[in-house]
Protein backbone atom coordinates (compact mmCIF):
# COMPACT_ATOMS: atom_id res chain seq x y z
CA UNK A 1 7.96 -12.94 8.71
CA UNK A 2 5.42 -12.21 6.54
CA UNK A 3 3.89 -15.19 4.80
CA UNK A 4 1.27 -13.67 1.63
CA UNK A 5 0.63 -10.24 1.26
CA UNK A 6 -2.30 -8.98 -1.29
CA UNK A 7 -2.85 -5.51 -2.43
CA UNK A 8 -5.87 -5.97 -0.20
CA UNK A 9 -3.44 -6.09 2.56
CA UNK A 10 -1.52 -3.43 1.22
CA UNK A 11 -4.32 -1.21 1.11
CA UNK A 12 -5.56 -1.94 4.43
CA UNK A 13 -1.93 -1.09 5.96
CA UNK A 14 -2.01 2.08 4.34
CA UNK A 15 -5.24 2.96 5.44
CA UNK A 16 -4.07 2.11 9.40
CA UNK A 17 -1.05 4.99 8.44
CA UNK A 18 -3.43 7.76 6.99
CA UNK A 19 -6.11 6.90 10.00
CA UNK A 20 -3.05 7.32 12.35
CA UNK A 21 -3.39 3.84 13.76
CA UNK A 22 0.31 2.88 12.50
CA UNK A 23 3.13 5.56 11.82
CA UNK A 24 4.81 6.25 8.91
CA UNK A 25 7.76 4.55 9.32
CA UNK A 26 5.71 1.51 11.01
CA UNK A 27 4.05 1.38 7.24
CA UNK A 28 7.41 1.39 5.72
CA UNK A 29 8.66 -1.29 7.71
CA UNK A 30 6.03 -3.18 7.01
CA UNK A 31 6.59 -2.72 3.39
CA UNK A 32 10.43 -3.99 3.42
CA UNK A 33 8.80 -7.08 5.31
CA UNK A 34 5.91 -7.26 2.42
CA UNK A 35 8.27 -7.58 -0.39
CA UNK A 36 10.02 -10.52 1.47
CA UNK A 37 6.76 -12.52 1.77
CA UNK A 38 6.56 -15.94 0.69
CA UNK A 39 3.41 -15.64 -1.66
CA UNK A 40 2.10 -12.83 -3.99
CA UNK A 41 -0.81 -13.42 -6.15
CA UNK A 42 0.72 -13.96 -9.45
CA UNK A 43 -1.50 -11.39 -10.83
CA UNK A 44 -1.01 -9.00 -8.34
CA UNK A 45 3.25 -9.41 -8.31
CA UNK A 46 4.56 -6.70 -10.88
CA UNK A 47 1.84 -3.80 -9.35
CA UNK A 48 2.41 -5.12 -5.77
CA UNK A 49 6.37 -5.26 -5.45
CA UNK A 50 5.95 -1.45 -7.25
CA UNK A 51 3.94 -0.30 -4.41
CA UNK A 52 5.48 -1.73 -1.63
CA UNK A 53 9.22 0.09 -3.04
CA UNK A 54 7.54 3.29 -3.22
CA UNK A 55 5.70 3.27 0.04
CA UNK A 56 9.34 1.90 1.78
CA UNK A 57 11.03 5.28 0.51
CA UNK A 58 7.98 7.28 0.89
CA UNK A 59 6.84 10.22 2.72
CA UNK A 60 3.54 10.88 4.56
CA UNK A 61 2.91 13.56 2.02
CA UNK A 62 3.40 11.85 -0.89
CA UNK A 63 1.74 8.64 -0.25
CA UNK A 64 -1.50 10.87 0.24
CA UNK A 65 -0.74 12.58 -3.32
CA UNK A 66 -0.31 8.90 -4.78
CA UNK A 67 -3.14 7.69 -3.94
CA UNK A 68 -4.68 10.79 -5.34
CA UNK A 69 -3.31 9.06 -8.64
CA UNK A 70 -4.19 5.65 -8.12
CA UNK A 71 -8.15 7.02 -8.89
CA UNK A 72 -7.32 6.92 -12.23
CA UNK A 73 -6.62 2.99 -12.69
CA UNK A 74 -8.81 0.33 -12.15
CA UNK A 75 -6.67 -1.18 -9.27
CA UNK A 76 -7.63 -3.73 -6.23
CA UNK A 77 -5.67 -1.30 -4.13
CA UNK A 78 -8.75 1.54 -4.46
CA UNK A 79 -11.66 -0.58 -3.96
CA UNK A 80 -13.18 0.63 -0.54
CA UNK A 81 -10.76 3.51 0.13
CA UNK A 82 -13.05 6.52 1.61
CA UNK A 83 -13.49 8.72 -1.27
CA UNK A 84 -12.12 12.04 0.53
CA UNK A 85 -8.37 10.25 -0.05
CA UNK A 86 -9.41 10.04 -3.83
CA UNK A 87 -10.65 13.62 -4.63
């Protein structure tokens, strides 16, 4: 059981999948178990629960294009990613 998860977490997670650390699917479990955690950050709830549905239905592939995406927002989630993931 998960007790709080933070995009901070989130982000790290993903970052053990695209380093190869963790699998895919390991990430997507993870995910499921995320969105059953006991505390979220209020603040971080609505973008949070969105990321952790996409990543549990997710693809390698398309992850990697997401994140892509997330450049464009001012999200948690980006802060410290390595830039070549961003471009």
């Amino acid at each position: 059981m998960i007790l709080r998860v933070t995009l901070a977490d989130c982000a790290a997670k993903i970052e053990d999948s695209m380093e190869g650390r963790i699998t895919h699917e390991e990430l997507q479990q993870w995910s499921r178990d995320a969105m059953l955690a006991l505390e979220i950050p209020p603040q971080e709830h609505e973008e949070l629960m969105a990321l952790l549905q996409d990543i549990s239905v997710s693809t390698r592939e398309n992850l990697r294009v997401a994140f892509k995406h997330y450049k464009k927002f001012n999200s948690p989630l980006t802060q410290g990613l390595p830039k070549s993931w961003l471009q």
